[in-house]
Protein backbone atom coordinates (compact mmCIF):
# COMPACT_ATOMS: atom_id res chain seq x y z
CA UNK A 1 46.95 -54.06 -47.70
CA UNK A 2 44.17 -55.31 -50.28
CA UNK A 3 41.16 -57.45 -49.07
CA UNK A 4 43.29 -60.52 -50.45
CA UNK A 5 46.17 -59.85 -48.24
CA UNK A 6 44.10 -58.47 -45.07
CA UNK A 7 44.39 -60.98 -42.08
CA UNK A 8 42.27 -61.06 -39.02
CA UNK A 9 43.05 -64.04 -36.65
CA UNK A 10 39.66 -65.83 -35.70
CA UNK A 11 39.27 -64.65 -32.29
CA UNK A 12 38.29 -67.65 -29.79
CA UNK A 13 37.48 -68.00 -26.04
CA UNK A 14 41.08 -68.54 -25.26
CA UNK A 15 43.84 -68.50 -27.75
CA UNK A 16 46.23 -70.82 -26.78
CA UNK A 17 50.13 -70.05 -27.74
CA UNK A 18 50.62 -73.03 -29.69
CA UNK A 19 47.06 -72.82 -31.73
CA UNK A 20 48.58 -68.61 -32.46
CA UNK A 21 52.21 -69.76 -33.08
CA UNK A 22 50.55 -72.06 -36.05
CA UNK A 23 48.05 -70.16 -37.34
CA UNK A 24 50.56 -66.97 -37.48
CA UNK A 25 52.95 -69.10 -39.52
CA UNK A 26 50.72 -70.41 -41.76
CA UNK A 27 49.46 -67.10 -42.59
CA UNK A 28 53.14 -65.72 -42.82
CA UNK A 29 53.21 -68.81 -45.54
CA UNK A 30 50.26 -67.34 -47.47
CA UNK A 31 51.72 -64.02 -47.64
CA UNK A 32 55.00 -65.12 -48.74
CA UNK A 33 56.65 -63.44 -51.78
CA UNK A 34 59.91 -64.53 -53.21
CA UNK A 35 60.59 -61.29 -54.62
CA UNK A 36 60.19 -59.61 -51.71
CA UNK A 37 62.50 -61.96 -50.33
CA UNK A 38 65.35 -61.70 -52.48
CA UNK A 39 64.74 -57.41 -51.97
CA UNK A 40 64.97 -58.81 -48.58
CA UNK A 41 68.13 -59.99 -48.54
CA UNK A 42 69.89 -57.74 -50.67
CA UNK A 43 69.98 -55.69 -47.12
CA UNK A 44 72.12 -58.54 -45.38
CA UNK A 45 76.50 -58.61 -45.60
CA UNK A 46 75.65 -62.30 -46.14
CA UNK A 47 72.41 -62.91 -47.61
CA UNK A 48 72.43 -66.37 -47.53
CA UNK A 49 72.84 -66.65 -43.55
CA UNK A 50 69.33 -64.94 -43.52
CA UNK A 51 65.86 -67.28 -43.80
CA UNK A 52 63.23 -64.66 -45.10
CA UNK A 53 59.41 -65.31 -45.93
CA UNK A 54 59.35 -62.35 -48.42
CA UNK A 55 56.49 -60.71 -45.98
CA UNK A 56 56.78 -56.91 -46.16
CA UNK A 57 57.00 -55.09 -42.58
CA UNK A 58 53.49 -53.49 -42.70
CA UNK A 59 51.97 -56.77 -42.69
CA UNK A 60 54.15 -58.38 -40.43
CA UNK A 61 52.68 -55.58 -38.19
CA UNK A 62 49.41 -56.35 -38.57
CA UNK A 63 49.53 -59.91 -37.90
CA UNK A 64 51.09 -58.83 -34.34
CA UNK A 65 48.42 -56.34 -34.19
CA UNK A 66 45.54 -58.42 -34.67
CA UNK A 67 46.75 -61.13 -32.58
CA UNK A 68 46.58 -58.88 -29.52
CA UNK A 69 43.37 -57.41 -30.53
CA UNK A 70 42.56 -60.82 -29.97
CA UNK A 71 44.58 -62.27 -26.72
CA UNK A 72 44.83 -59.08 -24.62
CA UNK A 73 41.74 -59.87 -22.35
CA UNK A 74 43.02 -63.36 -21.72
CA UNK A 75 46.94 -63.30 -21.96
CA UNK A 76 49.21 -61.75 -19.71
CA UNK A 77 53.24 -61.28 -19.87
CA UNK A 78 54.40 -64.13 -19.09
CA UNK A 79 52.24 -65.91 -21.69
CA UNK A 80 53.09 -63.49 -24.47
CA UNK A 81 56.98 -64.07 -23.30
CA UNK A 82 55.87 -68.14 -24.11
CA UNK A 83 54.45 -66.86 -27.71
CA UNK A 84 57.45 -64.80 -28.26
CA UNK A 85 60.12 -67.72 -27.27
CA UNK A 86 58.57 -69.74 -29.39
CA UNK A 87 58.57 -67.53 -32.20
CA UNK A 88 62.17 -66.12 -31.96
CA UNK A 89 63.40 -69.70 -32.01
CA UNK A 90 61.76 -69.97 -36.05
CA UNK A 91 64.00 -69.40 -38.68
CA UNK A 92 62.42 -67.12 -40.63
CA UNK A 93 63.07 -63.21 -39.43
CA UNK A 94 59.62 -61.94 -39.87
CA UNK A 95 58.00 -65.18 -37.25
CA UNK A 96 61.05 -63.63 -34.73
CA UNK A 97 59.55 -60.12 -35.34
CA UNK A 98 55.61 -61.15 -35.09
CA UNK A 99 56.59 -62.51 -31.32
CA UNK A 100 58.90 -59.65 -30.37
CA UNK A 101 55.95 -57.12 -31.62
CA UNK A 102 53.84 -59.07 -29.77
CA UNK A 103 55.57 -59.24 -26.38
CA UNK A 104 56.41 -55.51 -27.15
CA UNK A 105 52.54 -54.97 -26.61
CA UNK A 106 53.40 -56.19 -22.79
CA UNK A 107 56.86 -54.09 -22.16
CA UNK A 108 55.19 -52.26 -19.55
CA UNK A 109 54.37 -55.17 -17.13
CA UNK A 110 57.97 -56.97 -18.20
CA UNK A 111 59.90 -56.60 -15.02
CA UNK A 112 63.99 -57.00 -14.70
CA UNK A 113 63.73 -61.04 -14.98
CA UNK A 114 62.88 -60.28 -18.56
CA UNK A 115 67.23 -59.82 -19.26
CA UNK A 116 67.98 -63.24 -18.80
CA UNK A 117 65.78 -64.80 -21.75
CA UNK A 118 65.71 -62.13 -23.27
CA UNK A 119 69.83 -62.26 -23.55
CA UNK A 120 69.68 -66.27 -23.23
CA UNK A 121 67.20 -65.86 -26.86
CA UNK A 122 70.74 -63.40 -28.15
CA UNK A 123 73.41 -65.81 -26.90
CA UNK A 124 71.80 -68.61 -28.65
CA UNK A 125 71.68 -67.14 -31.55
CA UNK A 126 68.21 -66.76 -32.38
CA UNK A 127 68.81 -63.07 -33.49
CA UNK A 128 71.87 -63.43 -35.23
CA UNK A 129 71.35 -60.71 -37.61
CA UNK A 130 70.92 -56.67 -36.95
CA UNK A 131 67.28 -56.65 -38.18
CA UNK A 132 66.06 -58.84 -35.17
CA UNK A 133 68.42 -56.97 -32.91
CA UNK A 134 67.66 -53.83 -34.20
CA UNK A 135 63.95 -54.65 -33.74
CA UNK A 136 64.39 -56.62 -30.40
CA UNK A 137 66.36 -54.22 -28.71
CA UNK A 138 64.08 -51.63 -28.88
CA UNK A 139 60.92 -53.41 -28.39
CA UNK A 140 61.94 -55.05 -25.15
CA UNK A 141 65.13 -54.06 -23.48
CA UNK A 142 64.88 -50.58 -23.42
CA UNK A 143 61.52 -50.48 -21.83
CA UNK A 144 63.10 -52.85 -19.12
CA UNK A 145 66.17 -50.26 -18.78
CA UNK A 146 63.65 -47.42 -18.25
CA UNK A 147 61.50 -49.01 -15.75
CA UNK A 148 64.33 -50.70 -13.98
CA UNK A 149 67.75 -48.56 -14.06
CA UNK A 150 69.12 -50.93 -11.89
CA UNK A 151 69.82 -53.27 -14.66
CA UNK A 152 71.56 -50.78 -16.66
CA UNK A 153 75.01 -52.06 -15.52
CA UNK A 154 73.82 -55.54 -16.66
CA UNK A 155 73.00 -53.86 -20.45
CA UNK A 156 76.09 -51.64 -20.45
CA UNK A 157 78.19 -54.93 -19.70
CA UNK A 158 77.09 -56.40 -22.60
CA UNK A 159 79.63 -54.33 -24.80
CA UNK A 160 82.31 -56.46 -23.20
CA UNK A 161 80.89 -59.79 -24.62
CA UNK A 162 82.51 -61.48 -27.60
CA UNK A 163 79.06 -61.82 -29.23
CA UNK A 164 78.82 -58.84 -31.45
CA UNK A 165 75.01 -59.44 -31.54
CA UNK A 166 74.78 -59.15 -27.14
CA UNK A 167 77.30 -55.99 -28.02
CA UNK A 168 74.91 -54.92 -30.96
CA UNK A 169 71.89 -54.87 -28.75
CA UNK A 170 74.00 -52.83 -25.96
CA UNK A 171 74.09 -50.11 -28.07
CA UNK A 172 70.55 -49.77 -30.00
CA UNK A 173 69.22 -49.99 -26.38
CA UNK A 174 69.98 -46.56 -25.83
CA UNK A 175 69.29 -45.38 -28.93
CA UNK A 176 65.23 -44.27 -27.84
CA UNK A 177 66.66 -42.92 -25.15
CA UNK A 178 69.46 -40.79 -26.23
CA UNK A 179 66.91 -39.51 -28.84
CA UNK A 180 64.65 -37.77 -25.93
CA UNK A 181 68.17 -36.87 -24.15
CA UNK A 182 68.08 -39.57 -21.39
CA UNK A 183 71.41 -41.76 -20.47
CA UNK A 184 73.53 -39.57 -22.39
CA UNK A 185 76.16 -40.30 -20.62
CA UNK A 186 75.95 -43.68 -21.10
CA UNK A 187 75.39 -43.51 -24.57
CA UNK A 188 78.98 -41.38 -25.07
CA UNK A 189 80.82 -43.91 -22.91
CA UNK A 190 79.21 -47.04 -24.34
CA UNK A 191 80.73 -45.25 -28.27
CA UNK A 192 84.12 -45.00 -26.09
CA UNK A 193 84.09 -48.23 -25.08
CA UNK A 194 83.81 -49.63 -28.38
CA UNK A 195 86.20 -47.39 -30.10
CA UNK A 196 88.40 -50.53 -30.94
CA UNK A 197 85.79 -52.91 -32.13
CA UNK A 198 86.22 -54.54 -35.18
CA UNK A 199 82.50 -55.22 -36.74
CA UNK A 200 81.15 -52.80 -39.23
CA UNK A 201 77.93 -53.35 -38.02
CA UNK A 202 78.79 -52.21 -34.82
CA UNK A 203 80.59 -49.44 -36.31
CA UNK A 204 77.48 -48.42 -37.86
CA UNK A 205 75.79 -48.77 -34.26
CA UNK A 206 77.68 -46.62 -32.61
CA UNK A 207 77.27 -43.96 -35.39
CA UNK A 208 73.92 -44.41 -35.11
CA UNK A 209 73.48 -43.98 -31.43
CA UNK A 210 76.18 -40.83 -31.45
CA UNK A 211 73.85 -39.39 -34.22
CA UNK A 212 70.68 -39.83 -32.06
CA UNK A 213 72.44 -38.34 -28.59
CA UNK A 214 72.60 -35.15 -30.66
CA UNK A 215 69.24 -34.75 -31.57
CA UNK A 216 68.53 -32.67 -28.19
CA UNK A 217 72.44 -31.94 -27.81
CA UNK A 218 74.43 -31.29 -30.33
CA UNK A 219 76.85 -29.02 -29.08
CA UNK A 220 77.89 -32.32 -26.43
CA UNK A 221 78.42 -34.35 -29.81
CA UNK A 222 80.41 -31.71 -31.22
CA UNK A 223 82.24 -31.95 -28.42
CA UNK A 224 82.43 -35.45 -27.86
CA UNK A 225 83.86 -35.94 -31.72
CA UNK A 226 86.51 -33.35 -30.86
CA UNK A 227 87.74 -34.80 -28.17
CA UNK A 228 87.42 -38.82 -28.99
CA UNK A 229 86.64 -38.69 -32.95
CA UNK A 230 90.41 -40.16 -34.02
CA UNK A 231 89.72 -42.52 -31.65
CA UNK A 232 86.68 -43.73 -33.82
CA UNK A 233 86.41 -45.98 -36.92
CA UNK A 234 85.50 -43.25 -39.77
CA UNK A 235 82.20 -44.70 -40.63
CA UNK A 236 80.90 -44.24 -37.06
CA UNK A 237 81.83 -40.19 -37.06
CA UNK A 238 80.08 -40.34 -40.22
CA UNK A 239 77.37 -41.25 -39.19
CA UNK A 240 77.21 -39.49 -36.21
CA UNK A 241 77.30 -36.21 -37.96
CA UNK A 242 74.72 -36.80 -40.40
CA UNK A 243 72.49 -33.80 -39.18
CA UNK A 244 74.93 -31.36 -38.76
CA UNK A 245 75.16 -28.87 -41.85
CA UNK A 246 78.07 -29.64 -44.49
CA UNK A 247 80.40 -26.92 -43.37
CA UNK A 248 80.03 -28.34 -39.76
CA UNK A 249 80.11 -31.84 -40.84
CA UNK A 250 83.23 -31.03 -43.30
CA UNK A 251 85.02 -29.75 -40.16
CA UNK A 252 84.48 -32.55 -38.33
CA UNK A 253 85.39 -34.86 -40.70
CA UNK A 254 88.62 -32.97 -41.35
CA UNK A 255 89.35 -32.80 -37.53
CA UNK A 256 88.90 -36.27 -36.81
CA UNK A 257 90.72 -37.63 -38.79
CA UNK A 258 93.68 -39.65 -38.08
């Protein structure tokens, strides 16, 4: 980022959240680009349903980064949850991402509480596209699962809601962890469970998470695709065998099919 673009949030005693929730979108409104937007967009099914800046994603990074350079002595979770509730409910995606990045800074000390606004913030529909989810998700429900696999029936249960984005989240959740081979199990059933769904974003999920599970098994997701593959919507086996080599991945596509 050039010296014109570089932000550094004027660090006082105490930074309250409303004073950093203004200051962070005015600065967001200074770095706004309409270009950058409409690239922005071009990324969306239905571009119109998504309110953009035009702020690229390594400066939306730094303007979470340098806010907690600046509040971490004096703000603790549950005031960075306050920032980040505030932010989410904005419009624009990259003031939703700013206060999830934020909060993200905190995931360790978020406890299992941290669901219900967390899903309350999804069910309202302040991350109705698969950027915030995809971001969100992530961020601040898969440290939650980690810490507290109590809630994981909570998280799994989520595939079962008629919100595709609650659904959405339920499945990039896992997708850190199947990456280091944890809750593979989950991960395969979760895919199972959704065989029948009829969003291509969630199609795309469940690719996505399949794809990841292999990483540290693949022989399971050969396995898995044998077995349950002409049960699944094409685009999620094809993205699910993304890694293997094109003979493999020929095979696979020839065996699954229906």
């Amino acid at each position: 980022m050039d010296s014109n673009h570089h932000f550094r949030i004027v660090a006082v005693k105490r930074t309250s959240v409303a004073s950093a929730a203004r200051r962070v979108k005015a600065r967001l409104r200074s770095l706004a680009d309409p270009a950058v937007a409409a690239q922005g967009r071009s990324f969306f099914k239905q571009p119109t349903e998504i309110r953009l800046y035009g702020v690229r994603a390594a400066a939306v990074r730094t303007l979470a980064d340098e806010l907690h350079r600046e509040v971490r002595g004096s703000w603790d979770v549950t005031i960075a949850q306050d920032f980040c509730d505030r932010m989410i409910r904005e419009p624009e995606l990259e003031a939703k991402v700013v206060g999830i990045f934020l909060l993200g800074r905190y995931a360790k000390n978020l406890d299992h509480t941290a669901l219900h606004p967390i899903a309350a913030w999804i069910e309202q529909m302040h991350c109705a596209n698969w950027a915030a989810i995809d971001t969100l998700a992530p961020s601040l429900i898969t440290p939650v699962v980690q810490s507290y696999p109590q809630v994981l029936p909570q998280v799994v249960g989520w595939a079962d809601s008629h919100n595709m984005w609650l659904r959405r989240a339920a499945v990039v959740t896992f997708v850190p962890l199947a990456r280091r081979g944890l809750h593979l199990g989950t991960a395969y059933g979760l895919v199972d469970s959704l065989n029948e769904d009829e969003e291509d974003l969630m199609h795309k999920a469940c690719g996505w998470l399949l794809r990841e599970a292999g990483k540290t098994d693949m022989p399971r997701l050969e396995r898995f695709l044998l077995r349950r593959g002409r049960r699944l919507p094409r685009t999620t086996v094809r993205y699910a065998i993304e890694r293997f080599p094109e003979k493999q991945r020929k095979r696979l596509l020839a065996e699954t099919k229906t």
